[in-house]
C-alpha atoms as a PDB file:
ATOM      1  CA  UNK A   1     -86.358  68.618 -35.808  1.00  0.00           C
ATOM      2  CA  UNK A   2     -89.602  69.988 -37.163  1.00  0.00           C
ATOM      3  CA  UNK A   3     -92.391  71.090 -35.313  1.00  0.00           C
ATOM      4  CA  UNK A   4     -95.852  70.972 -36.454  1.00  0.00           C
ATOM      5  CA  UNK A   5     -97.072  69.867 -39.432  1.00  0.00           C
ATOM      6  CA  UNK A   6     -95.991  68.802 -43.352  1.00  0.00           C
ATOM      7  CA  UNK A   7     -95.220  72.280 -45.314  1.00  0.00           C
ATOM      8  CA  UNK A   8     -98.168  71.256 -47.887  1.00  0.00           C
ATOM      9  CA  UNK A   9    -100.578  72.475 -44.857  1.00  0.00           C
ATOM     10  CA  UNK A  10    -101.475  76.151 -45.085  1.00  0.00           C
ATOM     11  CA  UNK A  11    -101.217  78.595 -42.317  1.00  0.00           C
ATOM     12  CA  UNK A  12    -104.663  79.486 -41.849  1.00  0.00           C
ATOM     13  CA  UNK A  13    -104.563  75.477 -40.597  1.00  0.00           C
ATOM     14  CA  UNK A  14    -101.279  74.815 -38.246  1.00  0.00           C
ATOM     15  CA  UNK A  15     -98.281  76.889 -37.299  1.00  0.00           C
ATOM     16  CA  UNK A  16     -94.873  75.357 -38.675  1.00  0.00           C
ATOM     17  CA  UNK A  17     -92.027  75.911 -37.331  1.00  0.00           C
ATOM     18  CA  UNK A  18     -88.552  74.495 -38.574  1.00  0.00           C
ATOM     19  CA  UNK A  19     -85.117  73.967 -36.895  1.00  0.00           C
ATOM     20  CA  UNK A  20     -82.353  72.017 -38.061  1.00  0.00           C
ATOM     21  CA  UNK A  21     -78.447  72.517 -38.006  1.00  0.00           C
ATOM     22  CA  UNK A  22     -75.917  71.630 -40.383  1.00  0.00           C
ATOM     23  CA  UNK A  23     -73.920  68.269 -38.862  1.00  0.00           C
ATOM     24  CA  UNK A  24     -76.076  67.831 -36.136  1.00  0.00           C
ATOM     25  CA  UNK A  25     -76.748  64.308 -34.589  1.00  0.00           C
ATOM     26  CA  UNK A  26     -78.942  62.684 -32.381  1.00  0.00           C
ATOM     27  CA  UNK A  27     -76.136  63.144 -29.208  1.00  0.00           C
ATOM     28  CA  UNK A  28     -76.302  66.228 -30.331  1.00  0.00           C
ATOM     29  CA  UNK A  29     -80.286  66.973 -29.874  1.00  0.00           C
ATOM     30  CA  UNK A  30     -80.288  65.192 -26.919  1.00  0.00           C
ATOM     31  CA  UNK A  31     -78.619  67.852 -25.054  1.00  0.00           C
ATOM     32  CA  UNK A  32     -81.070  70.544 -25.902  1.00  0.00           C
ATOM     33  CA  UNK A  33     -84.021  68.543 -25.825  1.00  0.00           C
ATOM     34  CA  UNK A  34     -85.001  70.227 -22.889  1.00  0.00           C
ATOM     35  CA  UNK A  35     -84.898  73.587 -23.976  1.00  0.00           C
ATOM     36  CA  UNK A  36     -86.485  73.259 -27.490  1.00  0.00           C
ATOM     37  CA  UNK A  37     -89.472  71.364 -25.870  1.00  0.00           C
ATOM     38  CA  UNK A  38     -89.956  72.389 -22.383  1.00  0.00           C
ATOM     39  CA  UNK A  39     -92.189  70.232 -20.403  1.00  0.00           C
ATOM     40  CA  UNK A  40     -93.409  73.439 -18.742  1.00  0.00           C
ATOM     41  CA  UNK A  41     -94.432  75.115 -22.134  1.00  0.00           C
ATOM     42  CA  UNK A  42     -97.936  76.865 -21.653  1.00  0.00           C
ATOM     43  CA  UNK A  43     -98.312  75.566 -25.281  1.00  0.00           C
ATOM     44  CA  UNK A  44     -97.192  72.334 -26.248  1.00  0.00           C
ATOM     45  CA  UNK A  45     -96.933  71.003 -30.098  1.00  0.00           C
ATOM     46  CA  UNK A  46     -99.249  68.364 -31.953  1.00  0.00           C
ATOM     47  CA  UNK A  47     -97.229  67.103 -34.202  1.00  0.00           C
ATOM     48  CA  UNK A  48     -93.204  66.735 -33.841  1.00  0.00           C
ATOM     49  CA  UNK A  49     -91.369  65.759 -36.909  1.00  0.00           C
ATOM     50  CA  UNK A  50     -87.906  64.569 -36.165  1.00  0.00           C
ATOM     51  CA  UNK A  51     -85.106  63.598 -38.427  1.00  0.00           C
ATOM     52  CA  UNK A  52     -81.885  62.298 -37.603  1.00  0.00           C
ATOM     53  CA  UNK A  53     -79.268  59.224 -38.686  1.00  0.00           C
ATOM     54  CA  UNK A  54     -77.111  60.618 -41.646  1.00  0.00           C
ATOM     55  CA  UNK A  55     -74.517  62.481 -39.864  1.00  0.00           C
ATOM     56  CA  UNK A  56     -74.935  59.390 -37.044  1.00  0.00           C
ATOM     57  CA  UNK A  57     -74.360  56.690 -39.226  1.00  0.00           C
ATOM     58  CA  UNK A  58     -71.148  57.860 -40.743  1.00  0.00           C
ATOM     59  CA  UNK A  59     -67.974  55.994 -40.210  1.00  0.00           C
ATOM     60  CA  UNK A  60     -66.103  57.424 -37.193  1.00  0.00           C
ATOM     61  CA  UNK A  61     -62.973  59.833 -37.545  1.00  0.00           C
ATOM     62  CA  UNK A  62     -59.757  59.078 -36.878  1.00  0.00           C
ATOM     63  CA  UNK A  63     -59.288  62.125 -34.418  1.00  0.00           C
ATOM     64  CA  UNK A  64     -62.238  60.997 -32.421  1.00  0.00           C
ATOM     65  CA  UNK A  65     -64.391  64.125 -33.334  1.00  0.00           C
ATOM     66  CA  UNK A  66     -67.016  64.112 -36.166  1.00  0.00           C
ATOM     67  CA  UNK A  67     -71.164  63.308 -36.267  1.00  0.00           C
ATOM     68  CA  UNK A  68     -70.615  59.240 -35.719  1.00  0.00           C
ATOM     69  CA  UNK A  69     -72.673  58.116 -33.174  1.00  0.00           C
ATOM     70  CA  UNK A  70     -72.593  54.019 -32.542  1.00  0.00           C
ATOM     71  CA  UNK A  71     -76.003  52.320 -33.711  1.00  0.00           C
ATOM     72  CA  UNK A  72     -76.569  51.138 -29.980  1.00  0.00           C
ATOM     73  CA  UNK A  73     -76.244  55.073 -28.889  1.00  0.00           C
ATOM     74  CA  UNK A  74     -78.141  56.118 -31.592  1.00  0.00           C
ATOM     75  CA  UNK A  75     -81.526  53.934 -31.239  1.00  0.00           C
ATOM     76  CA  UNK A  76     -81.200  55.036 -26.866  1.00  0.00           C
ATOM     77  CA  UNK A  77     -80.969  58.982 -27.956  1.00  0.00           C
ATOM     78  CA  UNK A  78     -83.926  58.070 -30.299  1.00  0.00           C
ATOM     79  CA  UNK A  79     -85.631  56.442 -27.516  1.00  0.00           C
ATOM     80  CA  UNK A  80     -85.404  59.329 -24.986  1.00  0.00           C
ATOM     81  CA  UNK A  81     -85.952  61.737 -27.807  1.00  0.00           C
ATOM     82  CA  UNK A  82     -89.255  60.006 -28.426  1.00  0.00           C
ATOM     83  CA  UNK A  83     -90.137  59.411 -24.904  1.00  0.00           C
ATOM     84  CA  UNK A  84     -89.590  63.132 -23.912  1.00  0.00           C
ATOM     85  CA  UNK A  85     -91.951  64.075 -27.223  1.00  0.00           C
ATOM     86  CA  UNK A  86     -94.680  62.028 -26.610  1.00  0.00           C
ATOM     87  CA  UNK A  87     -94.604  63.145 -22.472  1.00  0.00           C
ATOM     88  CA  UNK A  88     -95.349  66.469 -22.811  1.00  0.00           C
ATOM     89  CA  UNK A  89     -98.870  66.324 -23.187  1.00  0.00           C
ATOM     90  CA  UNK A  90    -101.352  63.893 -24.271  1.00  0.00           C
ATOM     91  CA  UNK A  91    -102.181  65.202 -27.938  1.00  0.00           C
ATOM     92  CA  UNK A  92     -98.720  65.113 -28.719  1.00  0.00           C
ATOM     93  CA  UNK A  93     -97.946  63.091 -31.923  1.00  0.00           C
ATOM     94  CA  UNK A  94     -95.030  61.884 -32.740  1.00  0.00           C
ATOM     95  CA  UNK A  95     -93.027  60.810 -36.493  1.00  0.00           C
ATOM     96  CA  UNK A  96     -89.543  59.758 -36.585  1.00  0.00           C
ATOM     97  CA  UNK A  97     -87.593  59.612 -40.414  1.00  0.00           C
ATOM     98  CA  UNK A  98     -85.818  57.383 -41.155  1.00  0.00           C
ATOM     99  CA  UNK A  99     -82.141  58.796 -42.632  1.00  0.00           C
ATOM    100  CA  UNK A 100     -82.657  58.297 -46.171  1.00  0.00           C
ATOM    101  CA  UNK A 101     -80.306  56.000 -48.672  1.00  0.00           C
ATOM    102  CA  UNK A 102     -77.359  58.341 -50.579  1.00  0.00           C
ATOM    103  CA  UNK A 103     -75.511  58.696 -54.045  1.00  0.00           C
ATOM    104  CA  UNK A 104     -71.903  57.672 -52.577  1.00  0.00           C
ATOM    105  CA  UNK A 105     -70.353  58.229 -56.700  1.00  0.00           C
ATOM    106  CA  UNK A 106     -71.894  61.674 -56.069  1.00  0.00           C
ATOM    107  CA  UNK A 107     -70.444  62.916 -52.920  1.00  0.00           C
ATOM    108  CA  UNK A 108     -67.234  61.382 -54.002  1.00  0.00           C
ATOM    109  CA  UNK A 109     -68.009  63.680 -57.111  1.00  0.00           C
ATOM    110  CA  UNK A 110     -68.924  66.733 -55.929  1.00  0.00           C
ATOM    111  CA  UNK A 111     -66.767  66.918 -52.525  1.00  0.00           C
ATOM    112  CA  UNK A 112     -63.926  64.918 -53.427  1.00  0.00           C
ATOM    113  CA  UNK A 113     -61.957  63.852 -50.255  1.00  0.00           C
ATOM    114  CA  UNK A 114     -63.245  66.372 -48.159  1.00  0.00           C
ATOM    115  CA  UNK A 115     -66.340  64.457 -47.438  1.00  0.00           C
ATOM    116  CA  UNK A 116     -65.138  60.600 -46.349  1.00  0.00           C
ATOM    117  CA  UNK A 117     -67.204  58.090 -44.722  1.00  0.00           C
ATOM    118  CA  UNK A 118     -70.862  58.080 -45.976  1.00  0.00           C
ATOM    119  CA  UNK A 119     -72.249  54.836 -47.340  1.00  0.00           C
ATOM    120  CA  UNK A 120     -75.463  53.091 -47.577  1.00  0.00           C
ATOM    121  CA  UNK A 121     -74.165  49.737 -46.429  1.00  0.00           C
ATOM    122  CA  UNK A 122     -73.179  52.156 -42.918  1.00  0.00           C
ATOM    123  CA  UNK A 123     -76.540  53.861 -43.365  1.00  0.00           C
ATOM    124  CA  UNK A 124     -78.814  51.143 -43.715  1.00  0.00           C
ATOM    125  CA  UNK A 125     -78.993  49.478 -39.864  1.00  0.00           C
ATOM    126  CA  UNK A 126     -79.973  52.849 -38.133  1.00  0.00           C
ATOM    127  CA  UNK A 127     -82.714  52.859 -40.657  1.00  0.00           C
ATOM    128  CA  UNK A 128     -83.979  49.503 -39.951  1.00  0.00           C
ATOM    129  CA  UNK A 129     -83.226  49.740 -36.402  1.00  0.00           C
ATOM    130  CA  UNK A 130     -85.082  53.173 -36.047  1.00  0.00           C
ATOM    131  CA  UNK A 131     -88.100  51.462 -37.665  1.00  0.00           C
ATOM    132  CA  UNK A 132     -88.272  48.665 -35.181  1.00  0.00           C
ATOM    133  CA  UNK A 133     -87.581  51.473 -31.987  1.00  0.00           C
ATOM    134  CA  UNK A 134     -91.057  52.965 -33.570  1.00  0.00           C
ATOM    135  CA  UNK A 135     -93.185  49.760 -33.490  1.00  0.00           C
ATOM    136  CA  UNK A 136     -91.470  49.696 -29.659  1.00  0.00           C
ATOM    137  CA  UNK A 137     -92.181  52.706 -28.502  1.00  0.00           C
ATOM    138  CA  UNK A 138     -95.360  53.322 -30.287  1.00  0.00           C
ATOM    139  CA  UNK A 139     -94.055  56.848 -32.659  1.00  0.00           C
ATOM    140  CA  UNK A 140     -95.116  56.715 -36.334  1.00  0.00           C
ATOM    141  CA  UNK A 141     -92.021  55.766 -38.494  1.00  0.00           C
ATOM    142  CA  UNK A 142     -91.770  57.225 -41.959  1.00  0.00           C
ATOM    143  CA  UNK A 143     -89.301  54.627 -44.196  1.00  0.00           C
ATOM    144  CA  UNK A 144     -87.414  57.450 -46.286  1.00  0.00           C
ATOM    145  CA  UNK A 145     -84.671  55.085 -46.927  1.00  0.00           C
ATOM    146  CA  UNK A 146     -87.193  52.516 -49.025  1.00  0.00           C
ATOM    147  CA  UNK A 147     -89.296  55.445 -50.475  1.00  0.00           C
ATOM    148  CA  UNK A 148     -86.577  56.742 -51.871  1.00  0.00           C
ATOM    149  CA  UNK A 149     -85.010  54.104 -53.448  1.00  0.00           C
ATOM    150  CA  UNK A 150     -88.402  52.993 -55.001  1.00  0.00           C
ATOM    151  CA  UNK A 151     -87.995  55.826 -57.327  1.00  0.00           C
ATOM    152  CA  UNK A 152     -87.152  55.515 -60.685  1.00  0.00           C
ATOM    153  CA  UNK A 153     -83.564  56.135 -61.299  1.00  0.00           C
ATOM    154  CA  UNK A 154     -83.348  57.531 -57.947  1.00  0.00           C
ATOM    155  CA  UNK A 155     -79.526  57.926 -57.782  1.00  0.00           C
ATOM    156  CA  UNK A 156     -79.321  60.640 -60.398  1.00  0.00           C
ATOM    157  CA  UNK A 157     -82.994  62.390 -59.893  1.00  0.00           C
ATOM    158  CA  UNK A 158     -83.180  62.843 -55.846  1.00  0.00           C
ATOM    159  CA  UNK A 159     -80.080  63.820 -54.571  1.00  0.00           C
ATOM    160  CA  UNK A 160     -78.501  67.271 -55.894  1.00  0.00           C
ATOM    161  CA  UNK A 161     -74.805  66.543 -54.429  1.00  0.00           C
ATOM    162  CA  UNK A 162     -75.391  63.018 -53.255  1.00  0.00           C
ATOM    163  CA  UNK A 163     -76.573  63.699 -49.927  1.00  0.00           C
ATOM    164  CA  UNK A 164     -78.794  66.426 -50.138  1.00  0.00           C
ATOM    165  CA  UNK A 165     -82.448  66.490 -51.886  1.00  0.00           C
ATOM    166  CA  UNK A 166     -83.896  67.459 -54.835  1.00  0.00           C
ATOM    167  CA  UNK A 167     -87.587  68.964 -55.163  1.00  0.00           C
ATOM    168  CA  UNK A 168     -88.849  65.446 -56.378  1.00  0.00           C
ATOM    169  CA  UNK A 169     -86.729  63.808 -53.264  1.00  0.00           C
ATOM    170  CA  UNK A 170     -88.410  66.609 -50.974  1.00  0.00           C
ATOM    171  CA  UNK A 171     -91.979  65.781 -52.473  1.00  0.00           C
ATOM    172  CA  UNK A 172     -91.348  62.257 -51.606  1.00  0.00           C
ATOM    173  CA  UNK A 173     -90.843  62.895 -47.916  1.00  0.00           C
ATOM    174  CA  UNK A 174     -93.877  65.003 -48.049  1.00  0.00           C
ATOM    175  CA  UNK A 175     -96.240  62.327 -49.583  1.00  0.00           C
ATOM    176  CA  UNK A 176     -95.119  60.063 -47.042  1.00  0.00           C
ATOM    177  CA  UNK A 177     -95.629  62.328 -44.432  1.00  0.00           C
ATOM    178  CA  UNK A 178     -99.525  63.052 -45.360  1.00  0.00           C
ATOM    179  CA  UNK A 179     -99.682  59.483 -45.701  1.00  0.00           C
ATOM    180  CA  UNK A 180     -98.422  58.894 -42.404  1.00  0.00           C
ATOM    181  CA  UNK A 181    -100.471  61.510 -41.029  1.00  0.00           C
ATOM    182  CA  UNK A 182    -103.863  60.175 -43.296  1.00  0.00           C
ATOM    183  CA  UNK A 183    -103.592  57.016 -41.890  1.00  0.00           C
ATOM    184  CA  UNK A 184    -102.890  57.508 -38.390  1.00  0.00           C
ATOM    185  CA  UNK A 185    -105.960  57.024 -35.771  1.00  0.00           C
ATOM    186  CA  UNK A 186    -104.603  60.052 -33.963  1.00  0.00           C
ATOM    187  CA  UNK A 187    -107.769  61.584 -31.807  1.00  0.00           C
ATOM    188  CA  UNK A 188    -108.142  64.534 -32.909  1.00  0.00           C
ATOM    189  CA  UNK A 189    -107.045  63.581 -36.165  1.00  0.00           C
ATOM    190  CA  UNK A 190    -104.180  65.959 -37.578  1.00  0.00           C
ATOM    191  CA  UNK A 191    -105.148  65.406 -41.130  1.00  0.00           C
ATOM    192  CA  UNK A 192    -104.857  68.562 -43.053  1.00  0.00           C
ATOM    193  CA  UNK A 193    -109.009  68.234 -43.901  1.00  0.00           C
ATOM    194  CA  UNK A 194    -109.757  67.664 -40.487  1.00  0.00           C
ATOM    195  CA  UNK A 195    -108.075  70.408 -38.860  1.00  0.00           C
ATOM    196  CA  UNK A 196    -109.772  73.345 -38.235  1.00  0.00           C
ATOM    197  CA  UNK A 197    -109.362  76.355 -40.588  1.00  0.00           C
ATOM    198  CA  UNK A 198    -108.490  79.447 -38.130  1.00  0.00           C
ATOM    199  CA  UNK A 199    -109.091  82.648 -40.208  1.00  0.00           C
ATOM    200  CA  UNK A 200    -111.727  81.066 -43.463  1.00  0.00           C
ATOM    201  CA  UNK A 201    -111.520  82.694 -47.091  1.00  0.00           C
ATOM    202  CA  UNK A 202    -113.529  85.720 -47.926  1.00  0.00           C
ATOM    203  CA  UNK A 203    -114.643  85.115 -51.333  1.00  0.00           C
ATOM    204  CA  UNK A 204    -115.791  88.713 -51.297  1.00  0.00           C
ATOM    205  CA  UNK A 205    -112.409  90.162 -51.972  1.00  0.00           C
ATOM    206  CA  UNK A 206    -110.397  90.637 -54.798  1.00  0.00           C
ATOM    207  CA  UNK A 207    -108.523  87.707 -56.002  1.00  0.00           C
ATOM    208  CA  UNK A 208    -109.464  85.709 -52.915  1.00  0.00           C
ATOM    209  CA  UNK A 209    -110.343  82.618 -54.643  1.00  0.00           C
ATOM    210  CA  UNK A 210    -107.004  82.562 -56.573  1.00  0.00           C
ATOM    211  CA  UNK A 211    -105.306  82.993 -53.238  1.00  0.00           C
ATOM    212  CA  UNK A 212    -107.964  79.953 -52.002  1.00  0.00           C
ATOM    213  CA  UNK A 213    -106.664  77.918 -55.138  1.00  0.00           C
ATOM    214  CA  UNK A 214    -103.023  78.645 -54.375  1.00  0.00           C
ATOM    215  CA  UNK A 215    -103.426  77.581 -50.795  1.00  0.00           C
ATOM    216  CA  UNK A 216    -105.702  74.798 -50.798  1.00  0.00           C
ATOM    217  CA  UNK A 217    -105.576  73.510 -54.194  1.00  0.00           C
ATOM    218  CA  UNK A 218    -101.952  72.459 -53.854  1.00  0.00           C
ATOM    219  CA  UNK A 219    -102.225  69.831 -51.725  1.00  0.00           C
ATOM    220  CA  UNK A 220    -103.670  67.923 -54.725  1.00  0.00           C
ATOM    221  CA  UNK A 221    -100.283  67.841 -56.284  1.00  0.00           C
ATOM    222  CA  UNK A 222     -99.529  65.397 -53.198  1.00  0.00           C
ATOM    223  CA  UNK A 223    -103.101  63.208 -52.729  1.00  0.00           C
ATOM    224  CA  UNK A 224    -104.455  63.226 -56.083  1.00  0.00           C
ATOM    225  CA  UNK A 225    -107.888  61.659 -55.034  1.00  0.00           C
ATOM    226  CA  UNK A 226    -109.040  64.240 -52.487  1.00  0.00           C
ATOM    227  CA  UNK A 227    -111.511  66.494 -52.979  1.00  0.00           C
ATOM    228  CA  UNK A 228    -110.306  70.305 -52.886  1.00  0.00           C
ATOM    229  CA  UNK A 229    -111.491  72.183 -49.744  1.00  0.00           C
ATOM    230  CA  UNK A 230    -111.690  75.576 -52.311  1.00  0.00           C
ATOM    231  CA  UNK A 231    -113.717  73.371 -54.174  1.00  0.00           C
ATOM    232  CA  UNK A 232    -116.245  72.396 -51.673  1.00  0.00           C
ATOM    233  CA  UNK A 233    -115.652  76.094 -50.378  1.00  0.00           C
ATOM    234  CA  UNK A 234    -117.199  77.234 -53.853  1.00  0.00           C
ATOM    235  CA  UNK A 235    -119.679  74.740 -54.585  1.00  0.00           C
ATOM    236  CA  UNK A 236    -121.095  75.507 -50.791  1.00  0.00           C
ATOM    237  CA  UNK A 237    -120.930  79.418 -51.764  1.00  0.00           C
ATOM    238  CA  UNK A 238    -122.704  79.286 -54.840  1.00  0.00           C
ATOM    239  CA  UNK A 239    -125.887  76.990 -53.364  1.00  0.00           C
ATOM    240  CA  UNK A 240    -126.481  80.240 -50.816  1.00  0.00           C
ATOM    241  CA  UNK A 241    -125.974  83.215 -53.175  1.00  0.00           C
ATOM    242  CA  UNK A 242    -128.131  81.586 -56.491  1.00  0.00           C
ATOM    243  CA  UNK A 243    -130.897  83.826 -57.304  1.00  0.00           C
ATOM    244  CA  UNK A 244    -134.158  82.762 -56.326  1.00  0.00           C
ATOM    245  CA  UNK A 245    -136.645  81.284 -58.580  1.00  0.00           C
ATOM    246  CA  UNK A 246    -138.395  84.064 -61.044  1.00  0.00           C
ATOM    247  CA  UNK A 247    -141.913  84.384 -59.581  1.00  0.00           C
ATOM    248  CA  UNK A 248    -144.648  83.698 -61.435  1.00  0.00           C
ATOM    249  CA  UNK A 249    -147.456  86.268 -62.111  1.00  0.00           C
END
């Protein structure tokens, strides 16, 4: 799960805070549900990010143990996951992801027989079937699973053992995150322009603007056709401190 907001967004804007755990399922995060989000929190999040259906959708072990959890148990954990989210306060947003597609020559590659039971023809109905929970339940859904494979040679350039990303994989996930987040008619919007910045730049120290154009600037790399906040920053900074007019004698 991630709480708060897509890691392009720069602390003086939102507080991020990231949890996840290696093999962990949906039965899994049902069971603490409670405790990571507390309906009693003095503070409650505005944005919850949550990400399960990999280790779900694998085939089942023969010893009865493992991450499989059946499609039909699946979509209800996603269900009270979302539920829970979006109850514990009213600007609570929620996004679910969608488990993403896989390199199965990869893994076979890289872990042999050790890792058994990953495919995308298992993968493919909690994806679909997590997207249609989200239209039910009204929670954004993010399609990694299409994104993904929309890529150009995807299998070779997003996955670094077959399951796990790559930069350009993570960038993906992040553009369709903002997107998500863009296009929402969330009130208050949680847009990373429209959120509020909590401790502004002082252009007045030493390499402030370079910090300004680390922080800010980056987000570019992600939405192209925005308009840089340093930029605006600067252009606003340089209207108040021009010299006045030379006065006439």
């Amino acid at each position: 799960m991630v709480v708060g907001v897509p890691h392009s967004l720069t602390s003086t804007l939102a507080d991020i805070i990231v949890r996840g755990y290696a093999g962990w399922n949906s039965r899994f995060a049902l069971k603490v549900l409670d405790q990571v989000f507390p309906k009693d929190a003095v503070i409650q999040p505005s944005l919850v990010i949550v990400y399960f259906g990999g280790n779900d959708s694998m085939d089942p072990h023969p010893s009865g143990f493992g991450p499989h959890v059946p499609l039909s148990e699946f979509i209800d954990n996603m269900r009270k996951i979302g539920e829970h989210l979006l109850g514990l306060s009213d600007k609570t947003r929620v996004i679910f992801l969608t488990p993403p597609p896989m390199n199965e020559k990869q893994i076979q590659l890289v872990f042999g027989d050790v890792i058994k039971g990953r495919s995308n023809e298992l993968c493919r109905p909690y994806a679909e079937a997590l997207l249609n929970l989200c239209r039910e339940i009204n929670v954004k859904g993010v399609d990694i699973w299409t994104a993904i494979q929309q890529q150009d040679d995807w299998l070779n350039s997003c996955f670094t053992d077959g399951i796990h990303f790559t930069a350009k994989a993570s960038e993906i996930v992040l553009k369709e995150i903002l997107k998500a987040v863009r296009e929402a008619d969330w009130k208050p919007s949680l847009y990373w322009k429209s959120l509020p910045i909590e401790f502004p730049f002082d252009f007045g120290v030493p390499n402030s603007i370079t910090l300004c154009d680390l922080e800010l600037n980056r987000n570019m790399r992600y939405e192209p056709d925005t308009v840089s906040l340093c930029d605006q920053e600067l252009t606003r900074n340089e209207q108040l401190e021009s010299p006045p007019p030379t006065a006439r004698l």
